[in-house]
N, C-alpha and C. Protein backbone atom coordinates (compact mmCIF):
# COMPACT_ATOMS: atom_id res chain seq x y z
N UNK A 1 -16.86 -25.02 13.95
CA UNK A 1 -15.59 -24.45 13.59
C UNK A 1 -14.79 -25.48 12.81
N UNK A 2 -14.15 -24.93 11.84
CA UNK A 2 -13.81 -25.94 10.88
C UNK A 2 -11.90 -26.13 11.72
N UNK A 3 -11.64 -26.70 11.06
CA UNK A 3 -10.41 -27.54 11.47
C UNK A 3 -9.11 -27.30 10.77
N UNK A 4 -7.85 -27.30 11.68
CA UNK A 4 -6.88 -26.55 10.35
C UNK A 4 -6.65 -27.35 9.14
N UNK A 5 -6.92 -29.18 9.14
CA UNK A 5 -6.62 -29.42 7.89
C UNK A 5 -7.75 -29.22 6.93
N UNK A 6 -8.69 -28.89 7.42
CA UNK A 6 -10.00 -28.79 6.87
C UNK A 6 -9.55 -27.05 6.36
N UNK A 7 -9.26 -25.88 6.76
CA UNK A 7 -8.35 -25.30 6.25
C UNK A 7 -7.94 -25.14 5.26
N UNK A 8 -6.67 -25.93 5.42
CA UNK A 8 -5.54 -26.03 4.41
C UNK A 8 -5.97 -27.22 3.28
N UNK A 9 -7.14 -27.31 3.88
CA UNK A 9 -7.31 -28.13 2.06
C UNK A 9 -8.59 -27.69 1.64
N UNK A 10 -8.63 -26.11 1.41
CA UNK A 10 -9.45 -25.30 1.18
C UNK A 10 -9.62 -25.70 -0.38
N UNK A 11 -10.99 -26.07 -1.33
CA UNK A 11 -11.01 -26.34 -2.46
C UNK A 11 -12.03 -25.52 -3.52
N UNK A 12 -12.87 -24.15 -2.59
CA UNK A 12 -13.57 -24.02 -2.92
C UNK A 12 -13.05 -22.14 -3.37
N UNK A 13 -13.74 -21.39 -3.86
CA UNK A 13 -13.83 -20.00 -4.60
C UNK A 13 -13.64 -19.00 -3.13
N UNK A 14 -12.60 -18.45 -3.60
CA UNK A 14 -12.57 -16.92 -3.09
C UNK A 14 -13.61 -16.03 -3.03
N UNK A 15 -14.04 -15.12 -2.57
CA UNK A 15 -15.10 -13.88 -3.21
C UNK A 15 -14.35 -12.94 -4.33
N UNK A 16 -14.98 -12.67 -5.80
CA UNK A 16 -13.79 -11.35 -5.90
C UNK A 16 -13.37 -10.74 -5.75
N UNK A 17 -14.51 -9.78 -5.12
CA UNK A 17 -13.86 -8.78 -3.96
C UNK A 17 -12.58 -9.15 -3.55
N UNK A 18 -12.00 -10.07 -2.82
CA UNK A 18 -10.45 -10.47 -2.11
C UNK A 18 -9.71 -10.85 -3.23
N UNK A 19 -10.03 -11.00 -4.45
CA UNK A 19 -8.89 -10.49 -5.74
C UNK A 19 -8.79 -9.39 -5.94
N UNK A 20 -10.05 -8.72 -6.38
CA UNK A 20 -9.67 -7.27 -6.38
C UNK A 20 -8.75 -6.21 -5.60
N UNK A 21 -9.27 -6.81 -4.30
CA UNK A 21 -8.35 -6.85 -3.01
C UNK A 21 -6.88 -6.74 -3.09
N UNK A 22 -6.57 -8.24 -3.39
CA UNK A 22 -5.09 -8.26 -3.34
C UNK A 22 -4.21 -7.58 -4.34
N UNK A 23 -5.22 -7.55 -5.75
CA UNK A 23 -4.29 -6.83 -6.46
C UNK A 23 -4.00 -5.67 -6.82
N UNK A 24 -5.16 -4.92 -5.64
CA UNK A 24 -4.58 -3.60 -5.59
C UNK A 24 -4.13 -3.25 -4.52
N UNK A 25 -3.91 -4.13 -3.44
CA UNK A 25 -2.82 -4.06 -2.46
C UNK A 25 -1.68 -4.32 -3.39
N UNK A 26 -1.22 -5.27 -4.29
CA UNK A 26 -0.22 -5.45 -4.91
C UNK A 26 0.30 -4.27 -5.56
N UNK A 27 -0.36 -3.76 -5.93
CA UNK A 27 -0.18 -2.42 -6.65
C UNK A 27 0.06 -1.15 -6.12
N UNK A 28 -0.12 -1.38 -4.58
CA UNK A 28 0.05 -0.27 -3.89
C UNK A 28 1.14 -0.33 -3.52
N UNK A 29 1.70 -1.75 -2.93
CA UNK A 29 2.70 -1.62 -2.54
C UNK A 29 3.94 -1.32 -3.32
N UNK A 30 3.83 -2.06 -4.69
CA UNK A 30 4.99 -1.83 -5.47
C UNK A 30 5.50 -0.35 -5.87
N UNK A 31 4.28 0.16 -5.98
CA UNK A 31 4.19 1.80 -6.10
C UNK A 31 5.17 2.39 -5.19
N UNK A 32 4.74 2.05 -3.61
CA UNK A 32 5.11 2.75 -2.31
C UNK A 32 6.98 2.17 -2.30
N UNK A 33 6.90 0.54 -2.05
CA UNK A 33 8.36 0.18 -2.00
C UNK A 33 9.33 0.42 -3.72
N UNK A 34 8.88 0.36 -4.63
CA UNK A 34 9.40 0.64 -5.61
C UNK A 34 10.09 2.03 -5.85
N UNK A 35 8.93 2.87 -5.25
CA UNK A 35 9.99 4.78 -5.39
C UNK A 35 10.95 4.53 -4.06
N UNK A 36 10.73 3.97 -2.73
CA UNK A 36 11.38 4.30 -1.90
C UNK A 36 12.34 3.29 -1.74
N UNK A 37 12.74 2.25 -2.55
CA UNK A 37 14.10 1.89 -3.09
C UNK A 37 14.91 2.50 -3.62
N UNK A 38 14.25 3.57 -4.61
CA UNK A 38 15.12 4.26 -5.54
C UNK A 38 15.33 5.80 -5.02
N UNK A 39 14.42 6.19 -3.93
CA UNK A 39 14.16 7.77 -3.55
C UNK A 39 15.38 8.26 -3.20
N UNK A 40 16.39 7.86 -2.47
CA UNK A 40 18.05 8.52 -2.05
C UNK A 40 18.89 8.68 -3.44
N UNK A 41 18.71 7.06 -4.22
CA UNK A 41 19.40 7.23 -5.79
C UNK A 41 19.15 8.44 -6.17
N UNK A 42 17.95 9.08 -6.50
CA UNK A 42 17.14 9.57 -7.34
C UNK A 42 17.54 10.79 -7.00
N UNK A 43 17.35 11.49 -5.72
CA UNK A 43 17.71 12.46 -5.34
C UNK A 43 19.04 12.95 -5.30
N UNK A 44 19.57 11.86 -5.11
CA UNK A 44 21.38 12.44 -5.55
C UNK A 44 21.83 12.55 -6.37
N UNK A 45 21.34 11.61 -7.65
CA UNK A 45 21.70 11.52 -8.65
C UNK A 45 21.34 12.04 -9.82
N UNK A 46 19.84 12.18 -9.43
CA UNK A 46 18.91 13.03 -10.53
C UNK A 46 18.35 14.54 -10.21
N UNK A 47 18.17 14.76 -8.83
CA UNK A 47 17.41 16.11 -8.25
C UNK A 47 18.80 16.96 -7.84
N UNK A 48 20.40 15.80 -7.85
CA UNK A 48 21.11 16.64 -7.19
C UNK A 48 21.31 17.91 -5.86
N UNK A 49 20.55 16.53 -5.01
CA UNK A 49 20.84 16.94 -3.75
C UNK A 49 21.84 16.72 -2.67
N UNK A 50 22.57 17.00 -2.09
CA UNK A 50 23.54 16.27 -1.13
C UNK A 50 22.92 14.64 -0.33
N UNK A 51 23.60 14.09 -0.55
CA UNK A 51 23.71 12.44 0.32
C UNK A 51 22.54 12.71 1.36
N UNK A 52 23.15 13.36 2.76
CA UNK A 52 23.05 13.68 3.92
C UNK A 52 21.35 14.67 4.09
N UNK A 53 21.58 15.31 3.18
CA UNK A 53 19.82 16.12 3.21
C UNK A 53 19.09 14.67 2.41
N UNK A 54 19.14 14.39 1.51
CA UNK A 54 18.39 13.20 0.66
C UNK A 54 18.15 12.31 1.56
N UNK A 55 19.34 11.84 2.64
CA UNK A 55 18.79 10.61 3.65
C UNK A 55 17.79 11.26 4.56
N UNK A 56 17.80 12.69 5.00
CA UNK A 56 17.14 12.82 6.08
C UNK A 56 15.69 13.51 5.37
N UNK A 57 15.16 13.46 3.95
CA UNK A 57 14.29 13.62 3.37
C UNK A 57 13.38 12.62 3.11
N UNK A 58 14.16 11.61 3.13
CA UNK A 58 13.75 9.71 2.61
C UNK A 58 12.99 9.62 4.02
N UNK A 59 13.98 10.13 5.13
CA UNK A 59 13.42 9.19 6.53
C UNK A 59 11.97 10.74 6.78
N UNK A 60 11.90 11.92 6.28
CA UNK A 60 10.89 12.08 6.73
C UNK A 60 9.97 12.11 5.97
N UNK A 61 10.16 11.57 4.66
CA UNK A 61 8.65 10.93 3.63
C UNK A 61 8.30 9.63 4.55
N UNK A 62 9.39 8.62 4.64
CA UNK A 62 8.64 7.46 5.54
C UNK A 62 8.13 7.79 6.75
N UNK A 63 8.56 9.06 6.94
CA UNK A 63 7.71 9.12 8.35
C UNK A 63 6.57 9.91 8.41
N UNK A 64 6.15 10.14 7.07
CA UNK A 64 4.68 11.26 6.57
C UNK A 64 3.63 9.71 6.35
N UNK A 65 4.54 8.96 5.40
CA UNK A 65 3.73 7.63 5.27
C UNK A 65 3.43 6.93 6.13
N UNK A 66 4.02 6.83 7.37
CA UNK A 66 3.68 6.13 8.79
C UNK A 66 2.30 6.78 9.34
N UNK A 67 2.61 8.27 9.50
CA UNK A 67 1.72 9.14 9.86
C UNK A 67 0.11 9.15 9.20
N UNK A 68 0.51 9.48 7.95
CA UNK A 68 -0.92 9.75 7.08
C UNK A 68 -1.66 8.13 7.12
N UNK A 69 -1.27 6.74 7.26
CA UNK A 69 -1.60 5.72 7.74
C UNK A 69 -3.05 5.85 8.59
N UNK A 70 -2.74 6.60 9.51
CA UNK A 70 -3.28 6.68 10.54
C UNK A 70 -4.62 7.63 10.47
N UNK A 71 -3.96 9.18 9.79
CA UNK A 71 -5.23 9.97 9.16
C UNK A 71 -5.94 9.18 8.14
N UNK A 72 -5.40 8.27 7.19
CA UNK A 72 -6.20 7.84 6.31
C UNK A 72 -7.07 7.03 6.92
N UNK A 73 -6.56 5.97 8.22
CA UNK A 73 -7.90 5.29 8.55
C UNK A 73 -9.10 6.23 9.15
N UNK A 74 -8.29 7.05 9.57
CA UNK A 74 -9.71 8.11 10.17
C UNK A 74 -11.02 8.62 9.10
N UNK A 75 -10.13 9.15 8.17
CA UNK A 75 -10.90 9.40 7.06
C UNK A 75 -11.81 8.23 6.59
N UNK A 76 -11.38 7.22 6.19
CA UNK A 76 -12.12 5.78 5.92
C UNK A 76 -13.34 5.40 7.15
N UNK A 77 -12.75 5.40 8.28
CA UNK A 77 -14.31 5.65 9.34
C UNK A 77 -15.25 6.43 9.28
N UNK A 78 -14.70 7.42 9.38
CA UNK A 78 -15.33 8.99 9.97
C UNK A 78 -16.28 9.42 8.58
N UNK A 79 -15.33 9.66 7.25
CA UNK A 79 -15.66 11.00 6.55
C UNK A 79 -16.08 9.78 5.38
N UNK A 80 -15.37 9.40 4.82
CA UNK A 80 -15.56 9.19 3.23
C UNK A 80 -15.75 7.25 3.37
N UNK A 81 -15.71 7.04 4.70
CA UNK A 81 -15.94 5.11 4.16
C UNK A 81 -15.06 4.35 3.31
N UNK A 82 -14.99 3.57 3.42
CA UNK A 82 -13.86 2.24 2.72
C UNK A 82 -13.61 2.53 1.40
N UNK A 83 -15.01 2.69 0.53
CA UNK A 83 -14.94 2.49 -1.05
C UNK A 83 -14.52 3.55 -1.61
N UNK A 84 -14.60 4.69 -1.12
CA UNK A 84 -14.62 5.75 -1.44
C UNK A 84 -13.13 6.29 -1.02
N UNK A 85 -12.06 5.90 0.30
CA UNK A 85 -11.55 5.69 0.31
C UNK A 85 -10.27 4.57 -0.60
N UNK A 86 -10.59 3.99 -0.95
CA UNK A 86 -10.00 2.93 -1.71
C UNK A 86 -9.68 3.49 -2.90
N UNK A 87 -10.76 4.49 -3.45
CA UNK A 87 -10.95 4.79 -4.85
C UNK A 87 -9.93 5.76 -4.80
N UNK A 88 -10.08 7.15 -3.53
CA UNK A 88 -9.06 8.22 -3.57
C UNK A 88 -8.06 7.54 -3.61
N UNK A 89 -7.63 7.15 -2.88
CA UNK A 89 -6.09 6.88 -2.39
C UNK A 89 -5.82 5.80 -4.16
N UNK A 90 -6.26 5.21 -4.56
CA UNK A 90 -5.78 5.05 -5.73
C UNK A 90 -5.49 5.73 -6.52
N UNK A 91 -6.53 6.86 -6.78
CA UNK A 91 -6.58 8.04 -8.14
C UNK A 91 -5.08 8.76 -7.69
N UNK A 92 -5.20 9.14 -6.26
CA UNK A 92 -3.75 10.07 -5.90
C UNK A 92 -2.26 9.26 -5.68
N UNK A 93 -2.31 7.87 -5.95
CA UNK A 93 -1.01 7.32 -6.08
C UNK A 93 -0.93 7.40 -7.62
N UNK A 94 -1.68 7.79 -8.66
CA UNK A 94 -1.43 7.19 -9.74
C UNK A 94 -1.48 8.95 -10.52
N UNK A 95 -1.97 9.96 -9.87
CA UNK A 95 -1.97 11.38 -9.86
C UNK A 95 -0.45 11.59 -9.36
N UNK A 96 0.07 11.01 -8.35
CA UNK A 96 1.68 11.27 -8.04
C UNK A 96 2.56 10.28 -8.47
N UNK A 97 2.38 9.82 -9.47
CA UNK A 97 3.28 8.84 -10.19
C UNK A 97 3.42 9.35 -11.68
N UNK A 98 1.94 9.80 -11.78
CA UNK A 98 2.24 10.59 -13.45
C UNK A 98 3.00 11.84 -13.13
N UNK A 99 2.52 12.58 -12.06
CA UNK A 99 3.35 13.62 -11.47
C UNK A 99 4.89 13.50 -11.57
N UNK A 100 5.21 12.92 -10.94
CA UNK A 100 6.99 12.45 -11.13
C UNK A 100 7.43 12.16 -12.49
N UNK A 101 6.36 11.50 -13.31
CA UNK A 101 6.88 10.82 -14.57
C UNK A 101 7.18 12.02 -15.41
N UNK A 102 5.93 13.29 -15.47
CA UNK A 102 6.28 14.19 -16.19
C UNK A 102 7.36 14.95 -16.20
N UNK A 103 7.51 15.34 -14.99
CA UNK A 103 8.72 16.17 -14.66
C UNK A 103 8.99 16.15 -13.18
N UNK A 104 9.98 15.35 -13.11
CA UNK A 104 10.75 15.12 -12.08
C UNK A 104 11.32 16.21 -11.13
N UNK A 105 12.15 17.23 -11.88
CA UNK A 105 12.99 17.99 -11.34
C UNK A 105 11.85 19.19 -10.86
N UNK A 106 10.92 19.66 -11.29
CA UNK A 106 10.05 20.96 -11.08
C UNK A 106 8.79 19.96 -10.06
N UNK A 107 8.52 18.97 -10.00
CA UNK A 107 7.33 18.48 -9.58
C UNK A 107 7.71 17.37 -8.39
N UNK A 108 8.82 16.92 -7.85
CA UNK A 108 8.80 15.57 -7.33
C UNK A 108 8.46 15.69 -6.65
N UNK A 109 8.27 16.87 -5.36
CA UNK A 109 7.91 16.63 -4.30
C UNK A 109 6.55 16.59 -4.26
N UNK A 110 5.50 17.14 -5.32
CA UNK A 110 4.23 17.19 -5.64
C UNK A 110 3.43 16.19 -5.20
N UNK A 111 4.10 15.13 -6.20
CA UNK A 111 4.36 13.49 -6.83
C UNK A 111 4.54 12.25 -5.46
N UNK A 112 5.44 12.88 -4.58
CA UNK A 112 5.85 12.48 -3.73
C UNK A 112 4.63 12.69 -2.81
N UNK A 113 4.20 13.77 -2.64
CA UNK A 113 3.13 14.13 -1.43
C UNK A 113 1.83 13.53 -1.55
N UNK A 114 1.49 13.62 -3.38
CA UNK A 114 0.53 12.52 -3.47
C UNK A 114 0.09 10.98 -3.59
N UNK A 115 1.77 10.82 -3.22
CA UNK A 115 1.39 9.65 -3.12
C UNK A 115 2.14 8.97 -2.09
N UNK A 116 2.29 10.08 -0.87
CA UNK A 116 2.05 9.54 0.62
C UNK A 116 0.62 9.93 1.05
N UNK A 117 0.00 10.68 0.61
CA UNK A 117 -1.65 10.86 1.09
C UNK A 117 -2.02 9.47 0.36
N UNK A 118 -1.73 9.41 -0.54
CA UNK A 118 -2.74 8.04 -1.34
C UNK A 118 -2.57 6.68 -0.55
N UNK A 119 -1.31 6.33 -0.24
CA UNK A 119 -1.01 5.36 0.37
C UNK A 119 -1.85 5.32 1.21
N UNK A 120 -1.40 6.60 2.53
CA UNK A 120 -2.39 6.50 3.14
C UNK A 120 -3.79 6.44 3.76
N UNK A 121 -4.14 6.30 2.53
CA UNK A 121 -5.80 6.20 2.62
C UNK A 121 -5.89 4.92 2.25
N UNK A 122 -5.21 4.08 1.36
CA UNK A 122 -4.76 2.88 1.16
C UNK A 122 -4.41 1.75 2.29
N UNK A 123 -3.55 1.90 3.08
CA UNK A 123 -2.98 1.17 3.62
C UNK A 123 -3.74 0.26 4.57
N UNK A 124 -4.17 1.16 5.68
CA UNK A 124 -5.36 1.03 6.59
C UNK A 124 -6.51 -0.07 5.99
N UNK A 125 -7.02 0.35 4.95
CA UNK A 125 -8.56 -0.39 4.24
C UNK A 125 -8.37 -1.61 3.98
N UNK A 126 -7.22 -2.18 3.85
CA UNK A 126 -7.27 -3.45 2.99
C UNK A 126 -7.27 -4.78 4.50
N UNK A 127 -6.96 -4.53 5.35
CA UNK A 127 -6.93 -5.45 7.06
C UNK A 127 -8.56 -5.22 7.01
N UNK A 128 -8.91 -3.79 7.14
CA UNK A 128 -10.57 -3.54 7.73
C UNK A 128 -11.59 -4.41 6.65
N UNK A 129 -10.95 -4.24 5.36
CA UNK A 129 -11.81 -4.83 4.24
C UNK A 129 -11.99 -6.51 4.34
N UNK A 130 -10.68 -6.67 4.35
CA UNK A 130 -10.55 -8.11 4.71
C UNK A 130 -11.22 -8.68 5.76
N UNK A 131 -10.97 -7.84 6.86
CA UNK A 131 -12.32 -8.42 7.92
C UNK A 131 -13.91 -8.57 7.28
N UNK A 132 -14.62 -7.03 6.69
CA UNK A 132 -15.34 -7.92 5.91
C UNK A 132 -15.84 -8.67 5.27
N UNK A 133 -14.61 -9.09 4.34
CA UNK A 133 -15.36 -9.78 3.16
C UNK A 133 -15.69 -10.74 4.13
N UNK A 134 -14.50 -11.63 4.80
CA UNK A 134 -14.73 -13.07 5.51
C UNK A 134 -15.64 -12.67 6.58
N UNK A 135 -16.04 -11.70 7.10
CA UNK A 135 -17.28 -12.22 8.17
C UNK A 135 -19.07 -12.37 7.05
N UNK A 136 -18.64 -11.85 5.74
CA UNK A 136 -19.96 -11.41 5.33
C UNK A 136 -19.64 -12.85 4.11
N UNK A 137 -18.72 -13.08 3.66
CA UNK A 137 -19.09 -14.07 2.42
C UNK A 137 -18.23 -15.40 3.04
N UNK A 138 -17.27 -15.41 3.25
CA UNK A 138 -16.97 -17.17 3.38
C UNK A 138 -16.77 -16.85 4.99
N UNK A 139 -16.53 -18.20 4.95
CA UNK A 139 -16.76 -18.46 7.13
C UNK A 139 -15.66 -17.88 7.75
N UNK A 140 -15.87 -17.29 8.95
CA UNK A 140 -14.83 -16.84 9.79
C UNK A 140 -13.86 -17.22 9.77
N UNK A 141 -13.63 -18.75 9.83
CA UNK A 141 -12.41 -19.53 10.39
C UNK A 141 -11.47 -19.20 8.58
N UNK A 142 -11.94 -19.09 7.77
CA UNK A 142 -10.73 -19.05 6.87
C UNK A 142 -10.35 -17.95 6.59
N UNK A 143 -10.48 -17.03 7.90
CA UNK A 143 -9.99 -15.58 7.58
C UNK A 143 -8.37 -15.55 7.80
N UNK A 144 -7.42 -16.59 8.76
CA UNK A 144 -6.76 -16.90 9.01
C UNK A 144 -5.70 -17.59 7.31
N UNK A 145 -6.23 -18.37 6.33
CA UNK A 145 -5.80 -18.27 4.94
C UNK A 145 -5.67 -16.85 4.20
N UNK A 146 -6.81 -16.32 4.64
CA UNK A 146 -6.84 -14.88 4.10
C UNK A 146 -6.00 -14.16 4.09
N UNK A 147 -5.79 -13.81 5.37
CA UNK A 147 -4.41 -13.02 6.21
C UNK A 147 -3.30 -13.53 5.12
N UNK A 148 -3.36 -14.46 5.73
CA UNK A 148 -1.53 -15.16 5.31
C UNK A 148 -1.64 -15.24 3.69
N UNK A 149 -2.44 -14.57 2.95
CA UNK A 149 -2.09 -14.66 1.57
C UNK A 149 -1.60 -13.36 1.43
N UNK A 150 -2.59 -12.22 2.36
CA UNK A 150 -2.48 -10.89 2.11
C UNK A 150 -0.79 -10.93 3.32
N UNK A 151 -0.23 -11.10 4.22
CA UNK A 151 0.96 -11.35 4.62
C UNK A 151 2.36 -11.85 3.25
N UNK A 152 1.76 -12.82 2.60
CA UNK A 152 2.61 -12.91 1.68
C UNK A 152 2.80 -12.11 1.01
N UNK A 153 2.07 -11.25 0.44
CA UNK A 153 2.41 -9.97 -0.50
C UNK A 153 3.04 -9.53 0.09
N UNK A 154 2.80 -9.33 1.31
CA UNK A 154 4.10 -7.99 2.26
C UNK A 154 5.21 -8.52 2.11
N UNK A 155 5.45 -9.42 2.55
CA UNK A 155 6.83 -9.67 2.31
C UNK A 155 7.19 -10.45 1.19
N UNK A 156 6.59 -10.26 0.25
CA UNK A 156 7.29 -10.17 -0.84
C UNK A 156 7.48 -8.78 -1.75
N UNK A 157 7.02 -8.21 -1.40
CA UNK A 157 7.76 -6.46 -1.49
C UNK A 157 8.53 -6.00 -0.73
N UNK A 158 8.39 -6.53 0.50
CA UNK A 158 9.85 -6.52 1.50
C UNK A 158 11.09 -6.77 1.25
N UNK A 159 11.24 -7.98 0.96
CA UNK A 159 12.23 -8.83 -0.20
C UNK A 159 13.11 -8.13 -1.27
N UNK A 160 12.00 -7.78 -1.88
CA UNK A 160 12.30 -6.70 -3.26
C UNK A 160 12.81 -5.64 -2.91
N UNK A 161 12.45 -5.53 -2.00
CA UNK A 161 12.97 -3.56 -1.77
C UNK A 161 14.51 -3.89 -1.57
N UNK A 162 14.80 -5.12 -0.97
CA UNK A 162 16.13 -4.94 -0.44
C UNK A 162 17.00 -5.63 -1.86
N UNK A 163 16.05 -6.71 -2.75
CA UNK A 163 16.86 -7.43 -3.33
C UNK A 163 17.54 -6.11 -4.74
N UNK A 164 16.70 -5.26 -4.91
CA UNK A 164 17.40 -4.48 -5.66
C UNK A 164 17.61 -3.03 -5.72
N UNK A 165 18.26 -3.47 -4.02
CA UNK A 165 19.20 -2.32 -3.56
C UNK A 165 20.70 -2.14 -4.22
């Protein structure tokens, strides 16, 4: 078992896979926290909905995205596997993003729905994936660097969501 400074003075190659990895976790997230910074604006201001329905619409998209989390890992076990998973849940965040882009006012909730299913087929895979790469290509013990790179992304979309509130 290697040692934490042995660790932290890691000098050697990633797998790509865990780039590929991160940067479409990166991409997921900005997707996910990026509309739902702006989703109350948007709706009041652009869909012209009341304040009070828009907040309690926001809290039950985040709470479809909490939810489908959970169906999506099922799906990723059970039915369709990681890759295949990975692939949907991309095509349908980027299917409900053109969705919104085209037409907002006739389509958002479309837009919106596909890309709380996408997430959630998303979200789940990238912890399970990560466990693979590091048990199958670099050594166990630096799965712990791993984490905490894929941790830094989180909160640095965390950050964001609030810094341009």
């Amino acid at each position: 078992m290697l040692s934490l400074i042995e660790i932290q003075d890691f000098k050697g190659k990633f797998p790509k896979q865990i780039w590929y990895l991160f940067f479409t976790e990166m991409w997921e997230r900005f997707c996910f926290y990026g509309n739902r910074g702006m989703l109350v604006i948007f709706m009041t201001d652009i869909l012209l909905i009341k304040e009070d329905v828009a907040n309690l619409k926001y809290g039950a998209i985040q709470a479809f995205v909490y939810a489908f989390t959970f169906i999506g890992g099922l799906f990723a076990d059970k039915i369709l596997g990681f890759q295949r998973s990975l692939l949907w849940g991309g095509i349908l965040m980027v299917l409900g993003s053109v969705v919104m882009g085209l037409d907002a006012q006739h389509f958002f909730f479309y837009g919106i729905c596909l890309i709380i299913v996408g997430t959630g087929f998303l979200s789940q895979i990238f912890q399970r994936w990560l466990v693979n790469c590091t048990e199958k290509v670099i050594l166990v013990a630096m799965r712990d660097l791993v984490f905490s790179m894929q941790e830094l992304i989180s909160v640095r979309c965390w950050v964001a969501d609030y810094v341009f509130l």
